[in-house]
PDB file of N, CA and C in Angstrom:
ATOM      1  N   UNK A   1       0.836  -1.184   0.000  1.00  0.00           N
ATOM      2  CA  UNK A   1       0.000   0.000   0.000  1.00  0.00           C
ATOM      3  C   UNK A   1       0.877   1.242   0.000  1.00  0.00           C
ATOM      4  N   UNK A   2       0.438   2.330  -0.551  1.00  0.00           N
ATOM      5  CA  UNK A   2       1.507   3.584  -0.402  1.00  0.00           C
ATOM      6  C   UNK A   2       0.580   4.453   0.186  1.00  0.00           C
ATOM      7  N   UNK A   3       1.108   5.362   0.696  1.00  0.00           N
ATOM      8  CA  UNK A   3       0.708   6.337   1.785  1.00  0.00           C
ATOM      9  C   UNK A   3      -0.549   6.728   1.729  1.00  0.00           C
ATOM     10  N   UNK A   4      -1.217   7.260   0.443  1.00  0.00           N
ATOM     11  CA  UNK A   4      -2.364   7.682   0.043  1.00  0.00           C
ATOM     12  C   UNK A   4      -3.096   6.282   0.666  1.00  0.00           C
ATOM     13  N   UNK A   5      -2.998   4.751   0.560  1.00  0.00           N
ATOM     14  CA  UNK A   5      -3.862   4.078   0.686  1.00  0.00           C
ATOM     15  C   UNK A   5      -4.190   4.274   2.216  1.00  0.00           C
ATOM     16  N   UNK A   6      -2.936   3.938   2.825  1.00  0.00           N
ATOM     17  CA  UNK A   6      -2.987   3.990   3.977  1.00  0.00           C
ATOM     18  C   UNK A   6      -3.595   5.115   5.296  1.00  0.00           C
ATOM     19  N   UNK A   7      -3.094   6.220   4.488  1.00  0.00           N
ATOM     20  CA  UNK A   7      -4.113   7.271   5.464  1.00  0.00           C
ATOM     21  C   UNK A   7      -5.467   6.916   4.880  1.00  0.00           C
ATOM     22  N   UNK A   8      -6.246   6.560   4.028  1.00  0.00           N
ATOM     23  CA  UNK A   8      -7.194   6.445   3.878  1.00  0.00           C
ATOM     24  C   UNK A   8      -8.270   5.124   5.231  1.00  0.00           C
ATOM     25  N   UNK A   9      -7.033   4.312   4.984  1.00  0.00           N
ATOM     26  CA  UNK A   9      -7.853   3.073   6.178  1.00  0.00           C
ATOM     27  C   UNK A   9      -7.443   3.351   7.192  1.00  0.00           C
ATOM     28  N   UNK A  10      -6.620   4.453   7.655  1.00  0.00           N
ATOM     29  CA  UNK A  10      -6.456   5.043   8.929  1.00  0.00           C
ATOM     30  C   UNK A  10      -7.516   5.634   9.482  1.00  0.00           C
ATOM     31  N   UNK A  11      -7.763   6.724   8.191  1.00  0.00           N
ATOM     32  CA  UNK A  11      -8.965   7.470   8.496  1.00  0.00           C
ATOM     33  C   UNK A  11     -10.459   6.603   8.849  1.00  0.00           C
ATOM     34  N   UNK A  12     -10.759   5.791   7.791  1.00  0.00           N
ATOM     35  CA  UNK A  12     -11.712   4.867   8.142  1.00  0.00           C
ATOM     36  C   UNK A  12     -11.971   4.322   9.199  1.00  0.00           C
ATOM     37  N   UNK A  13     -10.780   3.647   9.926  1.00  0.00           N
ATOM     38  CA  UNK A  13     -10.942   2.873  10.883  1.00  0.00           C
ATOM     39  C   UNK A  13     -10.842   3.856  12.168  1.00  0.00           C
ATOM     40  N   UNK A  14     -10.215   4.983  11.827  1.00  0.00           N
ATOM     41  CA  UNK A  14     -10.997   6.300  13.237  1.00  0.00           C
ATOM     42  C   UNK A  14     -12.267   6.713  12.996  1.00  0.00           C
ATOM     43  N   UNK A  15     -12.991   6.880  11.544  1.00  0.00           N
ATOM     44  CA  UNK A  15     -14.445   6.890  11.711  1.00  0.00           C
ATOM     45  C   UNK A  15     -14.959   5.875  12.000  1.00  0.00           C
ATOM     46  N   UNK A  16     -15.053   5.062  12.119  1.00  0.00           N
ATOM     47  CA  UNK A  16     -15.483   3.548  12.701  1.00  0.00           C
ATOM     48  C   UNK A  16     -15.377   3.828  14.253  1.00  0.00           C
ATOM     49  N   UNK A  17     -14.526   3.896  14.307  1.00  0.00           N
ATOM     50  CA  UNK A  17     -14.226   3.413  16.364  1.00  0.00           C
ATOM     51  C   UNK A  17     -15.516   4.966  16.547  1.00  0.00           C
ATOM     52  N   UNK A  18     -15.164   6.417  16.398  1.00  0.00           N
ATOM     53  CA  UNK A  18     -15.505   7.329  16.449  1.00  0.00           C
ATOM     54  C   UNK A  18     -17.233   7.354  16.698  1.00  0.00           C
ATOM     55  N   UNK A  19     -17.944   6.240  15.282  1.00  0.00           N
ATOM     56  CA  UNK A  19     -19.165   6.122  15.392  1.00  0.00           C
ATOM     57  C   UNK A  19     -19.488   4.793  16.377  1.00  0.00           C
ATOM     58  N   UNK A  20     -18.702   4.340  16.614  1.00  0.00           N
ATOM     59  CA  UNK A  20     -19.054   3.040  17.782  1.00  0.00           C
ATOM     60  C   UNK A  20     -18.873   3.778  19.209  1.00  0.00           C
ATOM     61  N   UNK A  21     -18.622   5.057  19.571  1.00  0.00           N
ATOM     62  CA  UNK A  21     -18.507   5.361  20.779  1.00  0.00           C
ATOM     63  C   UNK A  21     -19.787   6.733  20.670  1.00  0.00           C
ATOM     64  N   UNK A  22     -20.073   6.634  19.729  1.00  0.00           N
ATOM     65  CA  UNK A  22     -20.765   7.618  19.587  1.00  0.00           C
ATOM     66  C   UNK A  22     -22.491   7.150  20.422  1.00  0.00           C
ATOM     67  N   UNK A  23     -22.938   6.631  19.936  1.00  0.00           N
ATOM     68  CA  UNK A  23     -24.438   6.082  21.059  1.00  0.00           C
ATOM     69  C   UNK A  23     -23.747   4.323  21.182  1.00  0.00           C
ATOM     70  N   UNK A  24     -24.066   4.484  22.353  1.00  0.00           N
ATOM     71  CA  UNK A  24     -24.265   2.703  22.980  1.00  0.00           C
ATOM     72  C   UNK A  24     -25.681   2.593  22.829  1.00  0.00           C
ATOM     73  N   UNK A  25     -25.784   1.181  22.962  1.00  0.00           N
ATOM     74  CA  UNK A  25     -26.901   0.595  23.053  1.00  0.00           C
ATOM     75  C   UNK A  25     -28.163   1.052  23.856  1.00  0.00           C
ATOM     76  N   UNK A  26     -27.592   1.369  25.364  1.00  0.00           N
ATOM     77  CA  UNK A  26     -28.424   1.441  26.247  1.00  0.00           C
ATOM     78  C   UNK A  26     -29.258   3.173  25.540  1.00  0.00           C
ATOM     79  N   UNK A  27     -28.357   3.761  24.977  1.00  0.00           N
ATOM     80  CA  UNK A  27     -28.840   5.220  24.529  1.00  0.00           C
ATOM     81  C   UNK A  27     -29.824   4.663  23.192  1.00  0.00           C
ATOM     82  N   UNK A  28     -29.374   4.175  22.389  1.00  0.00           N
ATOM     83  CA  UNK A  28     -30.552   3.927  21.605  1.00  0.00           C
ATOM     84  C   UNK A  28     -32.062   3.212  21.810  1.00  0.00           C
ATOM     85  N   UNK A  29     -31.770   2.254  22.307  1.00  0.00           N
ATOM     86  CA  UNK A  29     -33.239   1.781  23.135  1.00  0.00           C
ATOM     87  C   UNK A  29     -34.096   2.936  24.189  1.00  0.00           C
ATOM     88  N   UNK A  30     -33.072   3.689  24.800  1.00  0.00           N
ATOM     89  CA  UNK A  30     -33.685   4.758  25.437  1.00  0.00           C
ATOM     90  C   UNK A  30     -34.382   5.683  24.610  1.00  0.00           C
ATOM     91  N   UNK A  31     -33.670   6.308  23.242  1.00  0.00           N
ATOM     92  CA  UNK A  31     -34.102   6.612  22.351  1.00  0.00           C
ATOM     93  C   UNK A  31     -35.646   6.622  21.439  1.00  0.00           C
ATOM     94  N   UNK A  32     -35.283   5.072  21.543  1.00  0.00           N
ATOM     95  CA  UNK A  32     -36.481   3.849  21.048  1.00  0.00           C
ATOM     96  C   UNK A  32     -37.768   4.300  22.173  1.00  0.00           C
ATOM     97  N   UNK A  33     -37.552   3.720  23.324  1.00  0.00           N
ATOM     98  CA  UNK A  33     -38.857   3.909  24.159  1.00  0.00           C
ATOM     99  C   UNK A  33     -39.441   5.315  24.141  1.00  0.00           C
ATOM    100  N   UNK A  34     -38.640   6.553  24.197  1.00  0.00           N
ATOM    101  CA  UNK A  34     -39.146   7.627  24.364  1.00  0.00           C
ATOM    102  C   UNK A  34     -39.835   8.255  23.049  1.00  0.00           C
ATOM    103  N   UNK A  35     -39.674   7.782  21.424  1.00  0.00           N
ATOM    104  CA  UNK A  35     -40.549   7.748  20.568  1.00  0.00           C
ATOM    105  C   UNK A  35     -41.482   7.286  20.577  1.00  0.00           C
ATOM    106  N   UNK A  36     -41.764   6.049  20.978  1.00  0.00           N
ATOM    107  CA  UNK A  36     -42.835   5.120  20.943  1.00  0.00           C
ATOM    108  C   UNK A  36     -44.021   5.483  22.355  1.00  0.00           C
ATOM    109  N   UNK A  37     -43.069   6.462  23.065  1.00  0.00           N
ATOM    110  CA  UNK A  37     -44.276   6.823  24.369  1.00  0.00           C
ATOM    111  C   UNK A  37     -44.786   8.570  23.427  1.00  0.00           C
ATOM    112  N   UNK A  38     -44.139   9.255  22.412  1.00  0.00           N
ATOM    113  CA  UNK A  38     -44.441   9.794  22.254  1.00  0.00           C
ATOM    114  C   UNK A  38     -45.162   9.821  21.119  1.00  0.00           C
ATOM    115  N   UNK A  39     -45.688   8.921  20.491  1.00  0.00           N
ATOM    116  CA  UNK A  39     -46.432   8.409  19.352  1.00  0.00           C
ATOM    117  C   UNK A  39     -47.263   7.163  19.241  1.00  0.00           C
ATOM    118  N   UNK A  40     -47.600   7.212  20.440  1.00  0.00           N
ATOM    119  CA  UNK A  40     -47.968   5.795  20.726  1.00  0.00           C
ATOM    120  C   UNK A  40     -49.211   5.294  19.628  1.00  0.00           C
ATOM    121  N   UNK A  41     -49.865   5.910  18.685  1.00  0.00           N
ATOM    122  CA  UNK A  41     -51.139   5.649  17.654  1.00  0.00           C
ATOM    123  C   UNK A  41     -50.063   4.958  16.603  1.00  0.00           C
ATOM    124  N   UNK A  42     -48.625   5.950  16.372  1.00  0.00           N
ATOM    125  CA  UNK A  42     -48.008   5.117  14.787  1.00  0.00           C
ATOM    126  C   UNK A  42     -47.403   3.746  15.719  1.00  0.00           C
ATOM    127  N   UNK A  43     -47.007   3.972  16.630  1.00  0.00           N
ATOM    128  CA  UNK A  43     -46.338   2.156  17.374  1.00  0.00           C
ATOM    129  C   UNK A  43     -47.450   1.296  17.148  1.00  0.00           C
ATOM    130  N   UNK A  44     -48.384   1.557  17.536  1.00  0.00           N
ATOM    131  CA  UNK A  44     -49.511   0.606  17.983  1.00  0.00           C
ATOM    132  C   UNK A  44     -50.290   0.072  16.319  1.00  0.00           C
ATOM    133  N   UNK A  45     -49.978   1.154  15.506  1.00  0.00           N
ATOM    134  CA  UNK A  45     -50.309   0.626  13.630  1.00  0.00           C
ATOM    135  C   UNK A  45     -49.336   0.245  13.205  1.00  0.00           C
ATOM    136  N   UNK A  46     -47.976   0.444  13.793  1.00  0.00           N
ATOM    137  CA  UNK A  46     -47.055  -0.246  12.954  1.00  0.00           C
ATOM    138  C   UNK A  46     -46.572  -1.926  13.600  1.00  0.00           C
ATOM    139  N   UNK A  47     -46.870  -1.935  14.839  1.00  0.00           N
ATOM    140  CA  UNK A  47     -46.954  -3.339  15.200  1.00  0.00           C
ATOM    141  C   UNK A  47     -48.180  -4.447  14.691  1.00  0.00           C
ATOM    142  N   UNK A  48     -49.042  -3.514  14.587  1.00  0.00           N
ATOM    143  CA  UNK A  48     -50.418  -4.153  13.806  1.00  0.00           C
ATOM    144  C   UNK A  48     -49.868  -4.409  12.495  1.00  0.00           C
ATOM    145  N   UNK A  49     -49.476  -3.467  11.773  1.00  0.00           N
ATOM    146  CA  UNK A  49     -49.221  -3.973  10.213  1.00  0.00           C
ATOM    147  C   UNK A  49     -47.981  -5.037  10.558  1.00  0.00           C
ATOM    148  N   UNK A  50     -47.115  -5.122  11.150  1.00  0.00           N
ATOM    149  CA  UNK A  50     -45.741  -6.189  11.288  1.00  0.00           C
ATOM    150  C   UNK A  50     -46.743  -7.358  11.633  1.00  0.00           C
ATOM    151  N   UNK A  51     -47.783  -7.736  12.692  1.00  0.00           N
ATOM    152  CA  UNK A  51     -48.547  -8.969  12.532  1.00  0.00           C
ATOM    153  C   UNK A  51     -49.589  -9.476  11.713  1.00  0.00           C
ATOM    154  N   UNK A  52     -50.175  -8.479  11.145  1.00  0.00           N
ATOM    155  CA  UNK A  52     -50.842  -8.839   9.656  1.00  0.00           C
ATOM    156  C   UNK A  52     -50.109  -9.242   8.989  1.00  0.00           C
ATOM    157  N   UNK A  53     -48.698  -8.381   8.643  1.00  0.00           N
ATOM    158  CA  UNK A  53     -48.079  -8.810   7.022  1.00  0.00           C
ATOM    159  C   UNK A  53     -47.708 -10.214   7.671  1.00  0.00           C
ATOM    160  N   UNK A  54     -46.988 -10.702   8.769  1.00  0.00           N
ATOM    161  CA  UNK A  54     -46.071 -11.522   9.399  1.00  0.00           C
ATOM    162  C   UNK A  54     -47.430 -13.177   9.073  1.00  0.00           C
ATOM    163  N   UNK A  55     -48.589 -12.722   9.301  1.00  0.00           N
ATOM    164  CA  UNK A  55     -49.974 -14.357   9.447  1.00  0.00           C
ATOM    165  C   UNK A  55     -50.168 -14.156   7.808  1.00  0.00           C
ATOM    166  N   UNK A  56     -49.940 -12.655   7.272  1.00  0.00           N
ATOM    167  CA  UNK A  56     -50.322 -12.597   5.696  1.00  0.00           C
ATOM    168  C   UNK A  56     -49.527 -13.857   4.629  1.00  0.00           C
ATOM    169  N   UNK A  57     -48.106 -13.607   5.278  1.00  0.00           N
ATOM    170  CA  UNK A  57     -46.793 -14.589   4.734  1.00  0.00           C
ATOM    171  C   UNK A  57     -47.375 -15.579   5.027  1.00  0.00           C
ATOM    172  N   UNK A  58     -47.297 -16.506   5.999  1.00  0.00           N
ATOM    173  CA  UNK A  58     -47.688 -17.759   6.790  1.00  0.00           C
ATOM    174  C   UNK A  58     -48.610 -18.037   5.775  1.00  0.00           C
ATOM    175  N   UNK A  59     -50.010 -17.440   5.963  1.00  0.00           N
ATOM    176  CA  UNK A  59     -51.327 -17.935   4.924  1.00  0.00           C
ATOM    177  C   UNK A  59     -50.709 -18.602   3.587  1.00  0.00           C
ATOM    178  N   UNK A  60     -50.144 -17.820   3.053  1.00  0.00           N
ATOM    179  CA  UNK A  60     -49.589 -17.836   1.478  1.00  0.00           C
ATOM    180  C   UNK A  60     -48.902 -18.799   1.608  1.00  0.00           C
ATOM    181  N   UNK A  61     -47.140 -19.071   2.404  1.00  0.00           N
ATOM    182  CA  UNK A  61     -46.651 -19.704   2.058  1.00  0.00           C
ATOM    183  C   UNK A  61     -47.735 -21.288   2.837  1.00  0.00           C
ATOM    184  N   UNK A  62     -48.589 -21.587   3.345  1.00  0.00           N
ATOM    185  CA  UNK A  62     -49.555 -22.780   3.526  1.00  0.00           C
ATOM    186  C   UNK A  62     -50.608 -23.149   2.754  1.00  0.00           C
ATOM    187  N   UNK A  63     -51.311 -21.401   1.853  1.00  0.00           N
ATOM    188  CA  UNK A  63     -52.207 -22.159   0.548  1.00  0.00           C
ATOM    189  C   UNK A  63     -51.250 -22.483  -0.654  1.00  0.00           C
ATOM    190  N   UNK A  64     -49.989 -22.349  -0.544  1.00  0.00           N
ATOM    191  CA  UNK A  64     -49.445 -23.017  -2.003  1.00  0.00           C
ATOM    192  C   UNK A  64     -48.770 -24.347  -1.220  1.00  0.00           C
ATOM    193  N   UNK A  65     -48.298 -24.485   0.173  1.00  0.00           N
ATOM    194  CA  UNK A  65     -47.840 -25.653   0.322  1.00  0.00           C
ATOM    195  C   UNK A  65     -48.991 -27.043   0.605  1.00  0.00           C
ATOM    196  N   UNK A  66     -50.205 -26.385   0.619  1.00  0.00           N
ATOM    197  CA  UNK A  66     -50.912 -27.478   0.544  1.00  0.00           C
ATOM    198  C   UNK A  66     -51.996 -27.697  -0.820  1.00  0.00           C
ATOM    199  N   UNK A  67     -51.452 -26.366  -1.838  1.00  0.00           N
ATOM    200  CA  UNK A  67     -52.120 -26.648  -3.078  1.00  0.00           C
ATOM    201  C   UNK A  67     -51.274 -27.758  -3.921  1.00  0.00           C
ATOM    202  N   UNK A  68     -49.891 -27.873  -3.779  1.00  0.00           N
ATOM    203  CA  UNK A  68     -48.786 -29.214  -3.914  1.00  0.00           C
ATOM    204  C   UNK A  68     -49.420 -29.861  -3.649  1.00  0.00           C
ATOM    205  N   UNK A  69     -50.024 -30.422  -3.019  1.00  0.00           N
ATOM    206  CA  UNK A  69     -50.407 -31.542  -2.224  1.00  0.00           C
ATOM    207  C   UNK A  69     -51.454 -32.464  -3.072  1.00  0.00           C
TER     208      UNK A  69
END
């Protein structure tokens, strides 16, 4: 590698560490809950649509696995 490459994955790998210290976990879930207490109508439709689409899949992939049949 010559110099140009190398400051380049220098640089990279300090934006990397840089954005890994940047929020932990515990800050994003904190994050997480305090949207979802402040919108609680889009949480409560968007968990509804994730278990519709989620029995929607299921249905489908069981009327073609038992139209095989």
């Amino acid at each position: 590698m010559n110099q140009t490459d190398q400051a380049r994955v220098t640089a990279f790998q300090q934006t990397l560490l840089s954005a890994r210290r940047t929020m932990l976990l515990s800050e994003i879930l904190k994050l997480a809950l305090d949207s979802f207490r402040a919108s609680k109508l889009r949480f409560a439709l968007t968990a509804l649509g994730m278990v519709i689409g989620t029995a929607s899949v299921i249905l489908v992939v069981t009327i073609g696995l038992t139209g095989k049949q």
